[in-house]
Protein backbone atom coordinates (compact mmCIF):
# COMPACT_ATOMS: atom_id res chain seq x y z
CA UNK A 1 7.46 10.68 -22.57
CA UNK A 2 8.41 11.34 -19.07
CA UNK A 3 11.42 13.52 -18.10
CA UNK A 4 13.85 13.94 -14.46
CA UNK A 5 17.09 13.53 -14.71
CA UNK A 6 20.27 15.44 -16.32
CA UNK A 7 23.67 15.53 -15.60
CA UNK A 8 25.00 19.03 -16.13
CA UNK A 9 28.45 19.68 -17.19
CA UNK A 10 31.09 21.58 -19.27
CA UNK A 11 34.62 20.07 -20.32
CA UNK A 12 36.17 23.43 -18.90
CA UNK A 13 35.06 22.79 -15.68
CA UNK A 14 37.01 19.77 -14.55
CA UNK A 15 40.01 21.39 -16.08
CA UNK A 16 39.47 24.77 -13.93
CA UNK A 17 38.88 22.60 -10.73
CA UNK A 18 41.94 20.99 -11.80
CA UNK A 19 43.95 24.26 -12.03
CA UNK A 20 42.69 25.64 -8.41
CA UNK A 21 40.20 27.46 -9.95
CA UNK A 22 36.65 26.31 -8.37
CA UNK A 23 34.90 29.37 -7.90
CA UNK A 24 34.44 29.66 -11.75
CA UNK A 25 30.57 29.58 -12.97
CA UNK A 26 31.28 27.80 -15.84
CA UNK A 27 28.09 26.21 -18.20
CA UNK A 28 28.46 23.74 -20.28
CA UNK A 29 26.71 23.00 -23.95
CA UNK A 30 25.80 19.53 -25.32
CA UNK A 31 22.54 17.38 -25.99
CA UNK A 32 19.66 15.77 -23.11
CA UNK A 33 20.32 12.23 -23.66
CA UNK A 34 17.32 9.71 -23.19
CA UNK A 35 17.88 6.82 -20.83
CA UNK A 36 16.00 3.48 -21.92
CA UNK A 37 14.49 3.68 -18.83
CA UNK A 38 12.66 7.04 -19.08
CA UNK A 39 11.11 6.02 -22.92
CA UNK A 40 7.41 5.26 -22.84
CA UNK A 41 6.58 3.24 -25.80
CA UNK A 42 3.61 1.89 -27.72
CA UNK A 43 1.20 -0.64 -25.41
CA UNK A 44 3.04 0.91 -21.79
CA UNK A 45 0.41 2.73 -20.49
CA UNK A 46 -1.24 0.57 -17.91
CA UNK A 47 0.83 -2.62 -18.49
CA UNK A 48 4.56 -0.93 -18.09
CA UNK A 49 6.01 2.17 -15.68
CA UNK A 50 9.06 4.30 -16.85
CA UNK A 51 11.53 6.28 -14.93
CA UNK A 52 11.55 10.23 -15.22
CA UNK A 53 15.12 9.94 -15.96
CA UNK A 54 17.17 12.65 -18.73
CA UNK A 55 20.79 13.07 -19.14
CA UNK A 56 22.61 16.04 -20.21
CA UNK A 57 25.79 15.07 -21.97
CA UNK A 58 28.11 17.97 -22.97
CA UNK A 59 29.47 18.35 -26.56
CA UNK A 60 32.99 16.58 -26.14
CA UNK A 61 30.55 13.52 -24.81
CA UNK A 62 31.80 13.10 -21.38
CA UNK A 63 29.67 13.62 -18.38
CA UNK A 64 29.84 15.37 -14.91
CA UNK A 65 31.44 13.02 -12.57
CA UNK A 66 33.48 13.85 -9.55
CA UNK A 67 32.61 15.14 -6.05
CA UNK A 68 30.59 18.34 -6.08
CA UNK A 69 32.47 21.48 -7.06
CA UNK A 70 32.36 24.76 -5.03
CA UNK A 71 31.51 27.45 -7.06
CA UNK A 72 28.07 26.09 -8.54
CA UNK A 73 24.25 26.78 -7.85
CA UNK A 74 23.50 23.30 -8.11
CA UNK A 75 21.08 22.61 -4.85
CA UNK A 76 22.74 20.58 -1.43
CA UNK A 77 20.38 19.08 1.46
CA UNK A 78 21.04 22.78 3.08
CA UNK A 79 20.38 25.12 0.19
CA UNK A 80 17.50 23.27 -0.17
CA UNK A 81 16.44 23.27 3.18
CA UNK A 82 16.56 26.79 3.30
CA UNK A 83 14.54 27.85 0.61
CA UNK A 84 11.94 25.73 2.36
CA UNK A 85 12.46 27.47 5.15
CA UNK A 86 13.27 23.70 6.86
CA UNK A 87 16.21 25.20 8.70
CA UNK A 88 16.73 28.95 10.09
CA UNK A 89 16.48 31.28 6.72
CA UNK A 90 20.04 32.51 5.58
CA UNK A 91 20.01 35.42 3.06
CA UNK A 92 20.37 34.03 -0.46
CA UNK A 93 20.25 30.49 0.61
CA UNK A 94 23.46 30.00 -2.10
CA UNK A 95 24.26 26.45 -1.35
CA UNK A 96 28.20 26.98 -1.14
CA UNK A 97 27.77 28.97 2.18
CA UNK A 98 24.50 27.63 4.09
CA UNK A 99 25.59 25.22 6.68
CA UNK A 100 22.23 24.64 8.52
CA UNK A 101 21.47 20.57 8.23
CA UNK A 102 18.06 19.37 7.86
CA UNK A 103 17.35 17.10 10.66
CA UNK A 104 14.50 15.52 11.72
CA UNK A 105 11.79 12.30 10.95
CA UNK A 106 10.22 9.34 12.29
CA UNK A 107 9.03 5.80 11.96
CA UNK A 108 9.90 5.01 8.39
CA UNK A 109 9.75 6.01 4.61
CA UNK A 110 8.80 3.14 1.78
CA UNK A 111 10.40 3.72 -1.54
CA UNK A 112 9.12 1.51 -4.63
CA UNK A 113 11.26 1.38 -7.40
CA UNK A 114 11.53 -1.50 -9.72
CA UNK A 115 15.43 -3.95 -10.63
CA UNK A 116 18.48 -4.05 -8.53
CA UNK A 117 20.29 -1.27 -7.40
CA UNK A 118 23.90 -3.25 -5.80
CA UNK A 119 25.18 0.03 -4.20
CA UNK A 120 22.43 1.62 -2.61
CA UNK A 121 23.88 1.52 1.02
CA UNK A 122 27.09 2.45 0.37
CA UNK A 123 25.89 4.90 -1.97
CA UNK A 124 23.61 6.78 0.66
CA UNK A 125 25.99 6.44 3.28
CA UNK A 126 28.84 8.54 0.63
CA UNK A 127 25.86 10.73 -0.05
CA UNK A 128 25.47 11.42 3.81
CA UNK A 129 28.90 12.26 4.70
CA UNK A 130 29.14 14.35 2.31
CA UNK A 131 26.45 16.74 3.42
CA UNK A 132 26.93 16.05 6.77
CA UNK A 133 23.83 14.53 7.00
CA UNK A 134 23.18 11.70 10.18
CA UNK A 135 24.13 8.07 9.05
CA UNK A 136 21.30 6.21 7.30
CA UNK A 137 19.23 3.18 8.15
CA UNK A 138 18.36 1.39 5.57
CA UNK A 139 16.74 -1.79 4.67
CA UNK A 140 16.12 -3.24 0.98
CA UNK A 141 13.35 -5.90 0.32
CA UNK A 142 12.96 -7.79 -3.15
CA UNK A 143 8.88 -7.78 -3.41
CA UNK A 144 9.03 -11.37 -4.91
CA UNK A 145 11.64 -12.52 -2.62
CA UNK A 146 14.05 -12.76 -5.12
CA UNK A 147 16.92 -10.33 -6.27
CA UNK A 148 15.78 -8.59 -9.34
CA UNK A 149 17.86 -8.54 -11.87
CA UNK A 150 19.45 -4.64 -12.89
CA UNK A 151 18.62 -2.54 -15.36
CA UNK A 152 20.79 -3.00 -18.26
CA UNK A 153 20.84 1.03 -19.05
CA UNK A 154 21.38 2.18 -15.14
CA UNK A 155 18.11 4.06 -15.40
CA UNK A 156 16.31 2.22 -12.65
CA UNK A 157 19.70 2.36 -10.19
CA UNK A 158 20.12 6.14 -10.85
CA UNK A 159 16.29 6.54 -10.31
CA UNK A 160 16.97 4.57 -7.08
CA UNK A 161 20.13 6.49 -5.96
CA UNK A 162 18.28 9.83 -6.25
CA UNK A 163 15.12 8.98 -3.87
CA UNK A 164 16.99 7.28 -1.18
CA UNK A 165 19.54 10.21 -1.20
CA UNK A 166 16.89 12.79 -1.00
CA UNK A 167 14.05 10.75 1.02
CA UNK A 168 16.86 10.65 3.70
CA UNK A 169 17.99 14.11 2.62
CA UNK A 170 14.55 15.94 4.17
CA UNK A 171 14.22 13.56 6.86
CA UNK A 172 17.58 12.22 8.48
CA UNK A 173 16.21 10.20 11.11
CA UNK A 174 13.60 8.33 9.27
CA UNK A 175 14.20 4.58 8.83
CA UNK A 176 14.17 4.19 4.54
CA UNK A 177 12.54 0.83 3.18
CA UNK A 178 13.39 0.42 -0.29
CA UNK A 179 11.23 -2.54 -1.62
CA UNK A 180 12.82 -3.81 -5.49
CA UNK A 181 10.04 -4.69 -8.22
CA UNK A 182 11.14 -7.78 -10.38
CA UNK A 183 10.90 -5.39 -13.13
CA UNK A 184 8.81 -2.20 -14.34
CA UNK A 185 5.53 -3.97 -15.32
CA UNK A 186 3.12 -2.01 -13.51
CA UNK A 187 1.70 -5.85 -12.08
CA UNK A 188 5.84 -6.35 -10.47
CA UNK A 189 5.38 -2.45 -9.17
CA UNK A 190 2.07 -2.87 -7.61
CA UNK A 191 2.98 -5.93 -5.77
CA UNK A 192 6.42 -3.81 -4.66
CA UNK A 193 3.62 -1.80 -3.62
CA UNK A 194 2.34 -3.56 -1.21
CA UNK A 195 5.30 -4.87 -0.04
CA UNK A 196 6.16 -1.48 0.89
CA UNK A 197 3.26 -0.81 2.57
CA UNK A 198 2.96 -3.69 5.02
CA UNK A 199 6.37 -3.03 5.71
CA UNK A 200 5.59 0.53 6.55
CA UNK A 201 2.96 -0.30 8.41
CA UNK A 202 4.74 -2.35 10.54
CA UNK A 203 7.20 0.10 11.14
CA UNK A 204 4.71 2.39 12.59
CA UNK A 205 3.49 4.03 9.10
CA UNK A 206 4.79 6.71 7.44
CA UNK A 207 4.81 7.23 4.17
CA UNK A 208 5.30 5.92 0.22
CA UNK A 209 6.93 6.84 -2.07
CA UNK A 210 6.88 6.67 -6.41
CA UNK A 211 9.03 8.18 -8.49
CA UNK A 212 7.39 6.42 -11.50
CA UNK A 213 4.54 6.28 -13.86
CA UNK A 214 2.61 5.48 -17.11
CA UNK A 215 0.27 7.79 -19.17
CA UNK A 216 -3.40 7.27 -17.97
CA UNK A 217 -5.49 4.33 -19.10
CA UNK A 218 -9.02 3.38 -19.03
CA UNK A 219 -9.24 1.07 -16.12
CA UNK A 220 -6.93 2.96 -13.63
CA UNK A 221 -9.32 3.66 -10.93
CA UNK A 222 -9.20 -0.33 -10.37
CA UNK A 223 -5.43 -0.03 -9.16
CA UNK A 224 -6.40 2.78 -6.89
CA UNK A 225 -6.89 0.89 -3.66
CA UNK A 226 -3.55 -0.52 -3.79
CA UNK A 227 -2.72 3.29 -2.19
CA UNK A 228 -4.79 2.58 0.90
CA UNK A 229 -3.29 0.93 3.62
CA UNK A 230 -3.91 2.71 6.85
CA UNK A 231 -1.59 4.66 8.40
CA UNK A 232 0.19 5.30 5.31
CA UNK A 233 0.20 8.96 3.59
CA UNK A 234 1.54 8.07 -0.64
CA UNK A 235 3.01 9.98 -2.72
CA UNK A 236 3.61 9.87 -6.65
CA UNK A 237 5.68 12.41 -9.16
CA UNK A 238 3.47 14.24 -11.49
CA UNK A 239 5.37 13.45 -14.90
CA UNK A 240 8.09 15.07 -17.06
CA UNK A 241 5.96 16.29 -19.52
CA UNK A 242 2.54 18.37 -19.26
CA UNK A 243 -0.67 16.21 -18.47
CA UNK A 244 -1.86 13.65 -15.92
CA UNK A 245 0.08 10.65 -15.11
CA UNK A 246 -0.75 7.58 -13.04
CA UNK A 247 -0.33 6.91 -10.03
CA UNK A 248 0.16 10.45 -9.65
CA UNK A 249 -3.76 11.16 -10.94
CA UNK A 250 -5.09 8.86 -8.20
CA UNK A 251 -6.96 10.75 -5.32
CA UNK A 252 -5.36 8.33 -2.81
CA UNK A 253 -1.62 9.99 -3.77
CA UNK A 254 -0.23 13.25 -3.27
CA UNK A 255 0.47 13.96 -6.37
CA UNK A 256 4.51 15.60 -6.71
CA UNK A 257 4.76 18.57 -9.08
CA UNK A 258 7.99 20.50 -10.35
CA UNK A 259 9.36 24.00 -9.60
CA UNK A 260 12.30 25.88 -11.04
CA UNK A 261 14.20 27.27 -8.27
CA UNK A 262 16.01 30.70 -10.28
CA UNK A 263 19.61 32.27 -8.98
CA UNK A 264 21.44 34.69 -9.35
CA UNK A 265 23.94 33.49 -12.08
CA UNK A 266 26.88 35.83 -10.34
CA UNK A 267 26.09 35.62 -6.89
CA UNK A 268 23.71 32.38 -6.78
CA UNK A 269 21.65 33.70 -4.07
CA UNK A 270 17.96 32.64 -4.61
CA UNK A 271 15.68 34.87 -6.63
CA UNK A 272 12.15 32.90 -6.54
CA UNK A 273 10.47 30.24 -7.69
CA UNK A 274 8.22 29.24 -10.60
CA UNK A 275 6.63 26.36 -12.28
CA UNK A 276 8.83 23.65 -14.05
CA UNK A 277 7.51 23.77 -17.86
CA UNK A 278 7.98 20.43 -17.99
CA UNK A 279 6.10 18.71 -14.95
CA UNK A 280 3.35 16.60 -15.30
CA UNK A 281 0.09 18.62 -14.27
CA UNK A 282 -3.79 19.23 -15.53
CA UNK A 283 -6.75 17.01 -14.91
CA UNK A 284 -7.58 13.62 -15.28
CA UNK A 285 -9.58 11.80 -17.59
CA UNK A 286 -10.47 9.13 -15.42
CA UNK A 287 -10.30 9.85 -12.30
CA UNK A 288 -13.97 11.59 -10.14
CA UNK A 289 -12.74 14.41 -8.27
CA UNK A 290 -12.39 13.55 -4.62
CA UNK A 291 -13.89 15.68 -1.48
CA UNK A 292 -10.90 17.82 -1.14
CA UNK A 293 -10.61 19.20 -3.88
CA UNK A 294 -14.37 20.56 -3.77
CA UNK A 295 -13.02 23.89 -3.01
CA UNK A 296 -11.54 23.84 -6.27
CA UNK A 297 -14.23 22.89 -8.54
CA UNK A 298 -14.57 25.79 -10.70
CA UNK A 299 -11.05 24.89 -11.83
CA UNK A 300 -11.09 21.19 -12.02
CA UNK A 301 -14.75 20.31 -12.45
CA UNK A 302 -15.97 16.87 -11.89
CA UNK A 303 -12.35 15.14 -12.20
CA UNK A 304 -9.44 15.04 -9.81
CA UNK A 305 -6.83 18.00 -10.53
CA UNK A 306 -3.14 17.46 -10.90
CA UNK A 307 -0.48 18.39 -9.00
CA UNK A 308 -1.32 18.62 -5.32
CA UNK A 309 2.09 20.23 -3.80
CA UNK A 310 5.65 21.20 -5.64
CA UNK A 311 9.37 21.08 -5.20
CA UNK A 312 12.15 21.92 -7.42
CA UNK A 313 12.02 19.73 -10.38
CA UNK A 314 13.78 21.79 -13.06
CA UNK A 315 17.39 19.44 -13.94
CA UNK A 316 18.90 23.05 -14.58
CA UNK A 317 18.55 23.40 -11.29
CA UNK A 318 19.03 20.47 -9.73
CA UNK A 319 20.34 18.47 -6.84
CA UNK A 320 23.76 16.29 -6.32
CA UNK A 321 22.85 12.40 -6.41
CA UNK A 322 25.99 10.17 -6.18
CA UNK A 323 25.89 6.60 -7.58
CA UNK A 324 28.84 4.06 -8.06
CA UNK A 325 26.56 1.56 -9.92
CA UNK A 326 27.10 2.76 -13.89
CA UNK A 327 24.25 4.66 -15.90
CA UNK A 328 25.44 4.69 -19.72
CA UNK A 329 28.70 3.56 -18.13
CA UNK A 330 29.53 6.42 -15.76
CA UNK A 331 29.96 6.97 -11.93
CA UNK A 332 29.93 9.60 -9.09
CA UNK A 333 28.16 12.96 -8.69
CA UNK A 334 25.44 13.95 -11.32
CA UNK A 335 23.04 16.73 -10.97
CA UNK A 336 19.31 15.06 -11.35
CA UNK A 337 16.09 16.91 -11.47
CA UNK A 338 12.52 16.08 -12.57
CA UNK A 339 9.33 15.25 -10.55
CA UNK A 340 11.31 12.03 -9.63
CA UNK A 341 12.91 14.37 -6.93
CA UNK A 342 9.63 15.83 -5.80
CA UNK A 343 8.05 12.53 -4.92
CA UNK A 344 10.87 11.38 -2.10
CA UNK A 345 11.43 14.61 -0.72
CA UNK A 346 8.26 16.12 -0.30
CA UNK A 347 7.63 12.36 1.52
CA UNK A 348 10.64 13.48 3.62
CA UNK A 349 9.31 16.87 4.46
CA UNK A 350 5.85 15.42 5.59
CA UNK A 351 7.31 12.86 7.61
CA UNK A 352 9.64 15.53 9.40
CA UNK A 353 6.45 17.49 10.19
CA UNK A 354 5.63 14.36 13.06
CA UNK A 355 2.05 15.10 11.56
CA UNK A 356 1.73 11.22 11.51
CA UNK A 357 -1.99 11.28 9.72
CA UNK A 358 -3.56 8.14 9.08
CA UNK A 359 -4.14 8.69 5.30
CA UNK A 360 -3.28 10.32 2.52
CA UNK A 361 -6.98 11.65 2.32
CA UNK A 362 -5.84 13.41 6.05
CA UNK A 363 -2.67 14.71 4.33
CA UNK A 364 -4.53 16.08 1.41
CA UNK A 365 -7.72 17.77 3.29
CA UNK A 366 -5.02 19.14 5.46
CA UNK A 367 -2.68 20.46 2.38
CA UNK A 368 -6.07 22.15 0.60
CA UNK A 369 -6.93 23.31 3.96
CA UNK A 370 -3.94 25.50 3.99
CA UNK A 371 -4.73 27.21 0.35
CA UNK A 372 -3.18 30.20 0.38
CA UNK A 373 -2.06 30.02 3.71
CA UNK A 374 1.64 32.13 3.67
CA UNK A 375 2.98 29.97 6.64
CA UNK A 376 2.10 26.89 4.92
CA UNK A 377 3.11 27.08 1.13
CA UNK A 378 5.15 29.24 -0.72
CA UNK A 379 2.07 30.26 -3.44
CA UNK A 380 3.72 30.58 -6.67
CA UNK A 381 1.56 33.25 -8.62
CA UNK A 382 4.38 33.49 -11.64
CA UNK A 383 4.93 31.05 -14.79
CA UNK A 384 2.82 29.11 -17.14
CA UNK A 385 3.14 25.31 -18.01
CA UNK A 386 0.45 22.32 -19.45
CA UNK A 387 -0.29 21.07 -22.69
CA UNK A 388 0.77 23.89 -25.16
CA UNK A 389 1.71 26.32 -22.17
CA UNK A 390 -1.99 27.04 -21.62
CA UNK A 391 -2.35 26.71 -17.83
CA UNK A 392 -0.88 30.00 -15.67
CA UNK A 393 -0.39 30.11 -12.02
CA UNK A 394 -2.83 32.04 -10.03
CA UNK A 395 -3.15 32.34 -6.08
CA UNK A 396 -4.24 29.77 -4.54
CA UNK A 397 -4.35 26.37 -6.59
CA UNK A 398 -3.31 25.96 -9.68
CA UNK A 399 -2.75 23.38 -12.48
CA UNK A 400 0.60 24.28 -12.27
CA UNK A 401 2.08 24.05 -8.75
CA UNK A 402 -0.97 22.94 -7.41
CA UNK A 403 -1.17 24.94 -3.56
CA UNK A 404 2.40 25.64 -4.11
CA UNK A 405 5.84 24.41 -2.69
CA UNK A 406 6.60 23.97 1.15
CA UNK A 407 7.35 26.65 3.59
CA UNK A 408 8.44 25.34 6.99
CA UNK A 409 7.01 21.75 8.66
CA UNK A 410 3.54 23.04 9.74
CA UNK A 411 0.54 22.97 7.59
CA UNK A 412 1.50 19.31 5.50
């Protein structure tokens, strides 16, 4: 089962707002609630994709809704930013004083995700002014030209909500292209796919973008060309839960990863980085280990190695995604995490750095290039994760973060 999404609250936080009383670091307790969307059941893998989509729902049952709160460590478009080192570095990068906005991007962004999301633009556009962030253009395409139908949970809309929202988050000016499967059969999703990618294309290219994915299966390497189209540089999130995933294990993706940003509870000025537990990482059964990733044999062997590059992931410390279309009945602000962040963003971050490679092979020789390289990647040489926490990070590449998480626009 996959995991990326929880909404973070406590009852006495609303009421505190309520009283004046915002600056309060307040944490909630309750249960991590399993959308539909996010469980991967008997027969999926290779036939059916799931969201990386978790809710946390506090004890008295209701969850965090409302604008965002000062007061709170959960990450903005500028806190963000500036632990990427995006926008000019502020000390502590505490995302209730950084005002830097990421700006920033070109030609266009694809985003597959699969049913209806109703709200998207007025969703982004809310999303936007309240980070200050330059007005979106966006166009949605149904792959089989007609309007999916939703996702009964809200799974699939949230999932949607939080890539546009960040996509456009790391790169402002980009034009976003979300293309709508008729549903999450991997057959719908692939054909989204390349809806996406002519689309792209004719935009210009730029790049694609998955927030979704099935366990491996025998057979996957015969879906791999669908992540080909020139002039195109694809991305995929690694999983919620250690091991390979697919699309994320194909060599023709940059494959998303998960970091836990850590703050100071009292002050919530940034403290460093290490590897999300959870994210999907370690080496594929299936797939041959392409050409850049030679450098790495002695860790991966003769099969392609899992994750490529990392962003936050952890939902503890997550980022604000507003939605007015309902998951399990609620609206407004939640805090979502998960690899299903990493995908979209780190899309938005390469497409900032005007790179404009032709392929995602380019974008990958170029990130493994840069191993190790301290103006590149932030090298994160701290934390274990994988199957029965038996993978540690080391310098350089690991099965873990992979080369690391960004630092700045060059290098990727």
């Amino acid at each position: 089962m996959r995991r990326s999404m929880y909404v973070v609250m406590a009852a006495t936080l609303v009421c505190s707002l309520a009283a004046g009383a915002g600056a309060q670091k307040l944490y909630g307790r309750g249960r991590v609630v399993t959308p539909a969307s996010s469980i991967e059941r008997p027969g999926d893998a290779g036939v059916r994709a799931h969201t990386h989509l978790r809710m946390f729902e506090p004890e008295d049952g209701r969850p965090f809704v409302g604008p965002p709160f000062s007061g709170y460590g959960y990450e903005t478009p500028q806190s963000i930013a500036c632990v990427y080192g995006l926008v000019t570095k502020k000390t502590g990068c505490n995302p209730n004083n950084v005002t830097a906005i990421p700006t920033g991007g070109n030609r266009a962004i694809g985003i597959v995700d699969a049913y209806h999301y109703p709200t998207a633009l007025v969703d982004l556009q809310k999303f936007s002014t309240q980070f200050g962030l330059k007005a979106p253009v966006l166009q949605v395409v149904f792959a089989s030209g007609v309007k999916p139908p939703q996702d009964p949970s809200g799974g699939w809309e949230l999932e949607e909500a939080l890539d546009l929202q960040w996509a456009h988050a790391m790169a402002p000016a980009a034009k976003l292209i979300l293309v709508e499967a008729a549903s999450n059969s991997l057959a719908d999703l692939l054909q989204a796919e390349q809806v996406a990618s002519n689309l792209v294309s004719a935009a210009g290219g730029g790049q694609v973008t998955n927030s979704w994915g099935s366990s491996e299966f025998a057979g996957e390497t015969a879906y791999d060309t669908n992540f080909t189209t020139a002039g195109i540089v694809y991305f995929a999130s690694s999983g919620d839960s250690p091991g390979p995933s697919y699309p994320s294990s194909s060599p023709n993706v940059v494959s998303a990863g998960g970091t836990t940003i850590s703050r100071n509870p009292t002050t919530l000025n940034f403290l460093y980085e290490t590897p999300w537990q959870s994210a999907g990482d370690g080496i594929s059964a299936f797939e041959p280990r392409p050409h850049y990733q030679d450098a790495i044999q002695t860790i991966v062997g003769t099969k392609r190695g899992t994750p490529d590059l990392s962003f936050d992931a952890n939902p503890e410390t997550g980022v604000w995604v507003y939605t007015t279309t309902p998951i399990s009945g609620q609206t407004g602000w939640f805090i979502v995490g998960g690899t299903s962040l990493s995908s979209p963003a780190l899309a938005g971050i390469v497409n900032v750095s005007a790179k404009k490679l032709a392929s995602t092979d380019a974008e990958l020789t170029l990130i493994y290039g840069g191993i190790g390289n301290a103006t590149f990647f932030n090298d994160i040489t701290s934390g274990i994760c994988g199957p029965y926490a038996g993978y540690a990070t080391a310098t350089g590449w690991d099965l873990c973060t992979g080369v690391g998480s960004p630092k700045g626009k060059l290098g990727k």
